[in-house]
Protein backbone atom coordinates (compact mmCIF):
# COMPACT_ATOMS: atom_id res chain seq x y z
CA UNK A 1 51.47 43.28 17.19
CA UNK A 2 53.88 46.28 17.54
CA UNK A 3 57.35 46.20 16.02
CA UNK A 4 59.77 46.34 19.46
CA UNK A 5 63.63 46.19 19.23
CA UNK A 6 65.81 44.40 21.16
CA UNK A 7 67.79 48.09 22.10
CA UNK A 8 64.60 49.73 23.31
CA UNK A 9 63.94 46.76 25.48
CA UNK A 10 67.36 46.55 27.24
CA UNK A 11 67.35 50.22 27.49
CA UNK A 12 64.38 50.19 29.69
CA UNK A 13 65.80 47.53 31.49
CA UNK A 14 69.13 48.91 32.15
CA UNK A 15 66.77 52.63 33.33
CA UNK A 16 64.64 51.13 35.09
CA UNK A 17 66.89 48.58 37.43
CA UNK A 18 69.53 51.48 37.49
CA UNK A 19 71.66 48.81 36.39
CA UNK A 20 75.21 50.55 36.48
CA UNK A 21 74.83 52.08 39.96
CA UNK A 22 75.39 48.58 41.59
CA UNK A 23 79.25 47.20 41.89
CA UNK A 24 78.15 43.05 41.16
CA UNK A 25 80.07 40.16 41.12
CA UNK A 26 82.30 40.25 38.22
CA UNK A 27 80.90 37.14 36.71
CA UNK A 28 77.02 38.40 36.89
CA UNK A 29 77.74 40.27 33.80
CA UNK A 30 74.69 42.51 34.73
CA UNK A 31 72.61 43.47 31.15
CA UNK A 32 72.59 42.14 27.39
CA UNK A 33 74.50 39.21 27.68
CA UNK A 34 72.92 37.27 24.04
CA UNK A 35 71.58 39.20 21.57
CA UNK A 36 69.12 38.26 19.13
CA UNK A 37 68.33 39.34 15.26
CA UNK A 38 67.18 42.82 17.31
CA UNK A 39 63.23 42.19 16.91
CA UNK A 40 61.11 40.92 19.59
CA UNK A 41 57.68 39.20 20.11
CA UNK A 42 57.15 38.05 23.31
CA UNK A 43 58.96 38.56 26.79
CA UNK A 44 60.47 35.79 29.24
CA UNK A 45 61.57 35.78 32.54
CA UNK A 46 63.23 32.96 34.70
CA UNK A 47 65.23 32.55 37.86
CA UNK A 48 68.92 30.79 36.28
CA UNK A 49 70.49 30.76 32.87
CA UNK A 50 70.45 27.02 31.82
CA UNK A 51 70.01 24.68 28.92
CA UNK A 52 66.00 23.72 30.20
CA UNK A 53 64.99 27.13 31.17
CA UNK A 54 66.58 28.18 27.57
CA UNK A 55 65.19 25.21 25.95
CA UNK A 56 61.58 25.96 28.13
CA UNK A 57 61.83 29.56 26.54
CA UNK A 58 61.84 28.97 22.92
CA UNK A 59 59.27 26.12 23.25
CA UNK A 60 57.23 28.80 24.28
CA UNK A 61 58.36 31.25 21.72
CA UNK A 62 60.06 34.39 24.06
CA UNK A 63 63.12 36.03 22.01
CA UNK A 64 63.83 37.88 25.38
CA UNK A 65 64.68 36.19 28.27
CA UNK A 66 65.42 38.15 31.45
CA UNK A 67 67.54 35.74 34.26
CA UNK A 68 68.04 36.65 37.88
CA UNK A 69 71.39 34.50 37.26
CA UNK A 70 73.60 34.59 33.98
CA UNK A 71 75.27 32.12 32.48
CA UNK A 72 78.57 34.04 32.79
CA UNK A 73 79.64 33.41 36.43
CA UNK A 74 82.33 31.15 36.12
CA UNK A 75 83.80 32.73 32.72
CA UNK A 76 85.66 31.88 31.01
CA UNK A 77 85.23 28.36 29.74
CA UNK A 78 85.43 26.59 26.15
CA UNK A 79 82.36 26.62 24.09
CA UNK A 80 82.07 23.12 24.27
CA UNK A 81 79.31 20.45 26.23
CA UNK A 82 76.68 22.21 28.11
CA UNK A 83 77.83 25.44 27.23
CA UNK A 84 77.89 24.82 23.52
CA UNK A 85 73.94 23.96 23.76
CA UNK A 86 73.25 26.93 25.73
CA UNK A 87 74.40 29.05 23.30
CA UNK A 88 73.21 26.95 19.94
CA UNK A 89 69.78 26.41 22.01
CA UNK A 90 69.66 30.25 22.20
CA UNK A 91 71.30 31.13 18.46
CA UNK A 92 68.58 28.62 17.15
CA UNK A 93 65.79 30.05 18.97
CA UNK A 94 66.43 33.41 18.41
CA UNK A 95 66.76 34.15 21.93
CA UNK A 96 68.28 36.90 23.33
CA UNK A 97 68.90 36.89 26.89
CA UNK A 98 69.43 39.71 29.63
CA UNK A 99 70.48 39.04 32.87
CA UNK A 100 70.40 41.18 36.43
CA UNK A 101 71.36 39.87 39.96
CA UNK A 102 71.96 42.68 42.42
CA UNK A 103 70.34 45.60 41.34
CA UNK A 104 67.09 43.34 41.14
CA UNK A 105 67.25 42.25 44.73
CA UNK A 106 67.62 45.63 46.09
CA UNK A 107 65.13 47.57 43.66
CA UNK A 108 62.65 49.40 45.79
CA UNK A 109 59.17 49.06 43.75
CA UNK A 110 60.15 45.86 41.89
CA UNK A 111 63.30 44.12 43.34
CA UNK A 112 62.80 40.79 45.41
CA UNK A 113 63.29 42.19 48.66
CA UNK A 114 60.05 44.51 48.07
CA UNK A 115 58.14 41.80 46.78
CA UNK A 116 59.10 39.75 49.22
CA UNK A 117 57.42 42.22 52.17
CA UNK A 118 54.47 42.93 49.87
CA UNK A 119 53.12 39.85 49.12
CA UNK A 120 53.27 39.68 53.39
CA UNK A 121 51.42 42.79 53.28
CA UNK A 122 54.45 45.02 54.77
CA UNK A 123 56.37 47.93 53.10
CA UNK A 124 60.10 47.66 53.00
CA UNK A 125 61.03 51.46 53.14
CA UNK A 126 64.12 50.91 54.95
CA UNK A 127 67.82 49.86 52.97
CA UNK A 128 69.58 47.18 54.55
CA UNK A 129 72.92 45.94 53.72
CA UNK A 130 74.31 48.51 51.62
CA UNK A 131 77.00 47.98 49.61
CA UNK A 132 78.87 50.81 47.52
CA UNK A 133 76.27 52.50 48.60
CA UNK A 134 73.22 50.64 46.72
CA UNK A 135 70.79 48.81 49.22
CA UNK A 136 70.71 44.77 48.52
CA UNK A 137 68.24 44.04 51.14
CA UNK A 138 65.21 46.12 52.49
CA UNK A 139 63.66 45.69 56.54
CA UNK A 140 59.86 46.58 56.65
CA UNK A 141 57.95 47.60 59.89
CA UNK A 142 55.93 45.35 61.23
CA UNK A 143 53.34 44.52 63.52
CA UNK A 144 53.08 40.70 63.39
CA UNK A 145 53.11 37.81 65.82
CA UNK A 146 55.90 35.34 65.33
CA UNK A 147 53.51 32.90 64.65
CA UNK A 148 51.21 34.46 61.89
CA UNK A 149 54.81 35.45 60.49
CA UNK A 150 55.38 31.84 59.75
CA UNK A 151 52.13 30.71 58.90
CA UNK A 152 51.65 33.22 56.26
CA UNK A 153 55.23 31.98 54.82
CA UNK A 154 54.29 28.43 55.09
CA UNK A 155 50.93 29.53 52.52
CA UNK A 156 53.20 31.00 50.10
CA UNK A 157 56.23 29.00 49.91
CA UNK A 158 56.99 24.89 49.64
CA UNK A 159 59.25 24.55 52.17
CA UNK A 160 59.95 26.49 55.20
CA UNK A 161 62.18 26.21 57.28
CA UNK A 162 61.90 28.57 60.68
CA UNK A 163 64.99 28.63 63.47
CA UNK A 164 62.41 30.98 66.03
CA UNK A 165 64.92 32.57 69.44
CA UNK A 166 64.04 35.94 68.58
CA UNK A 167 60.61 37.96 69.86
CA UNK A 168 57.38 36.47 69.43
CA UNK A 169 56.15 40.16 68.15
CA UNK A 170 58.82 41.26 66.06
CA UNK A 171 59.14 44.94 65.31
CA UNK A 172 60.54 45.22 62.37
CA UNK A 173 61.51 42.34 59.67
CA UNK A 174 64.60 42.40 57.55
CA UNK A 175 64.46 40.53 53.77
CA UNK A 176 67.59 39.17 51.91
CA UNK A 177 66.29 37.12 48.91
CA UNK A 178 68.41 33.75 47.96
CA UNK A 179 71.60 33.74 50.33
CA UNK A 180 71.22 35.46 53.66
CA UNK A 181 74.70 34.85 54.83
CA UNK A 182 75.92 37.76 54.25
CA UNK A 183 72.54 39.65 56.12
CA UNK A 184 72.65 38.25 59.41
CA UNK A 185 76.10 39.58 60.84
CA UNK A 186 74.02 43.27 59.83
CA UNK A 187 71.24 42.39 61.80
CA UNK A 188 72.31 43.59 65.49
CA UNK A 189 73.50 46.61 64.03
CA UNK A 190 70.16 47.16 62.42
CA UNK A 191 67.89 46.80 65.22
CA UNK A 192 66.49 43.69 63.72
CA UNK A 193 65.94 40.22 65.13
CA UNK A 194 64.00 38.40 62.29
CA UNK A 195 65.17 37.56 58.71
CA UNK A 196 63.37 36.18 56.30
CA UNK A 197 65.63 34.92 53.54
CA UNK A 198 66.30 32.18 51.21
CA UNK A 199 69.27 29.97 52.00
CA UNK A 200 72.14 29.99 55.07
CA UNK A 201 75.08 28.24 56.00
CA UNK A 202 74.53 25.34 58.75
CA UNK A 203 76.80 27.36 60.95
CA UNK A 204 73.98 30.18 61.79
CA UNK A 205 72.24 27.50 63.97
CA UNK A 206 73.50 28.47 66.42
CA UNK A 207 73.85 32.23 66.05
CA UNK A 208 70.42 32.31 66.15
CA UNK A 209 70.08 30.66 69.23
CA UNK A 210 73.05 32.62 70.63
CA UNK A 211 71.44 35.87 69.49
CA UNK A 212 67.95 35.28 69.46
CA UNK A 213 67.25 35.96 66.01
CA UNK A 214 64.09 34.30 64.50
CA UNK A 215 65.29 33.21 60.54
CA UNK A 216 62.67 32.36 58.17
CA UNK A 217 64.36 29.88 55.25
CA UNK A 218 61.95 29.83 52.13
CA UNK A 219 64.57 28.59 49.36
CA UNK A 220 67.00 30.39 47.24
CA UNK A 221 65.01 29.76 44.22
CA UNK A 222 61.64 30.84 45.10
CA UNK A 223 62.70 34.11 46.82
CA UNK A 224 63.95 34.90 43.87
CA UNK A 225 61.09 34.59 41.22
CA UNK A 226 59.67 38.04 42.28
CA UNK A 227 61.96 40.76 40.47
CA UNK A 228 62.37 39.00 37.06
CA UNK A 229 58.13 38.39 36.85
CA UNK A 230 57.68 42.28 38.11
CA UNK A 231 60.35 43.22 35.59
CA UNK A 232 59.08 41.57 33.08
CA UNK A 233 54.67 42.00 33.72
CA UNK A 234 56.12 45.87 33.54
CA UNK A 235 57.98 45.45 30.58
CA UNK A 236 55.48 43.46 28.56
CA UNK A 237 52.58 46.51 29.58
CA UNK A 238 54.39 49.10 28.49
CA UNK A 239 55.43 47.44 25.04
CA UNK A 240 52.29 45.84 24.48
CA UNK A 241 54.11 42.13 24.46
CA UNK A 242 52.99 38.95 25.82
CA UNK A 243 55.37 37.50 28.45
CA UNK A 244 55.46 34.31 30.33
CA UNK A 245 57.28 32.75 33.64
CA UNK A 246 59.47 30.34 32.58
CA UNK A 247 59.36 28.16 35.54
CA UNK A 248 61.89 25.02 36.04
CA UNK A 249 62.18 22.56 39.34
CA UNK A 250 64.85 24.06 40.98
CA UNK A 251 63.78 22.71 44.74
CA UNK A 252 66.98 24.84 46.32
């Protein structure tokens, strides 16, 4: 097995997710947020920083877990209780741990958003929802009845849930992974009538009946498996290191 360090790892990383061009949350903490001894055998990659997914990951023996979600949003807070095992579970299992939230939504090849159109078939070439000037979300053409739209959703995902006022042959359909309440108010502006996201507020009910948007709710959780497994499948090829999903039972 090659000998790969921890700083060649999160150097690709922090390249290839153009990790300092987005302006995140303050408590995302994009990047290297645990190191380990600075070796590394075999790559991870889960939705949420947590004591099981930690505790999942060095059962399985990954000294390189990449999160969608860090364990630094609501910094700072004693090392005590759950975040005392966090860290112990990591120190003890040699785990180091990178995290990155926006900049892995909006990525074009390898961000959720994409993945989210691909594995539909479509190609999201177009930004949507820019913010300081980085995309978030991405809108792919599309040529799709309404109805094949949801069935195809309801083959890959658990739980769907589909508010459908908008066309029954949308043009064009706009992805926001996890929370989509920040996509919809874009929406008009964009040309767009159909979201498919993870999450929204109760109040867009009735938006979407107001403006006859069709919203596609697939769960903030499992829209946002894609970037951290794409991240991590390329990361593993090019360093010649196993990696493994480190999936938990998140149902939100």
């Amino acid at each position: 097995m090659p000998t790969v360090t921890l700083t060649d790892l999160v150097a690709y990383c922090d390249q290839r997710t153009r990790r300092t061009a987005y302006k995140d949350a303050p408590g995302a903490f994009n990047g290297l947020q645990f190191a380990n001894s600075g070796r590394v055998t075999k790559i991870g990659a889960a939705v949420d920083a947590g004591l099981v997914p930690f505790q999942k990951a060095v059962v399985a023996g990954v000294d390189f877990l990449i999160v969608h979600h860090g364990m630094y949003w609501d910094m700072p807070r004693p090392i005590t209780g759950p975040v005392y095992d966090r860290v112990t579970t990591l120190v003890g299992g040699n785990c180091a741990l990178y995290s990155n939230h926006l900049p892995l939504d909006g990525h074009p090849e390898i961000g959720n958003n994409a993945r989210l159109a691909q594995q539909l078939g479509l190609n999201a070439t177009r930004p949507f929802m820019i913010r300081d000037g980085e995309a978030i979300g991405r809108i792919a053409p599309a040529k799709i009845k309404r109805s094949a739209l949801r069935a195809k959703l309801e083959g890959l995902y658990t739980r769907v849930i589909a508010l459908e006022y908008g066309s029954t042959a949308p043009r064009a359909i706009a992805f926001c992974s996890g929370s989509g309440n920040g996509a919809i108010p874009e929406l008009a502006a964009a040309g767009v009538d159909t979201l498919v996201t993870g999450e929204l507020r109760e109040e867009w009910f009735n938006v979407a009946q107001e403006q006859r948007l069709n919203l596609y709710l697939c769960g903030h959780y499992a829209t946002e498996v894609h970037g951290v497994k794409a991240l991590a499948a390329e990361l593993a090829k090019k360093f010649q290191l196993p990696w493994e999903f480190i999936a938990t039972e998140n149902p939100l």
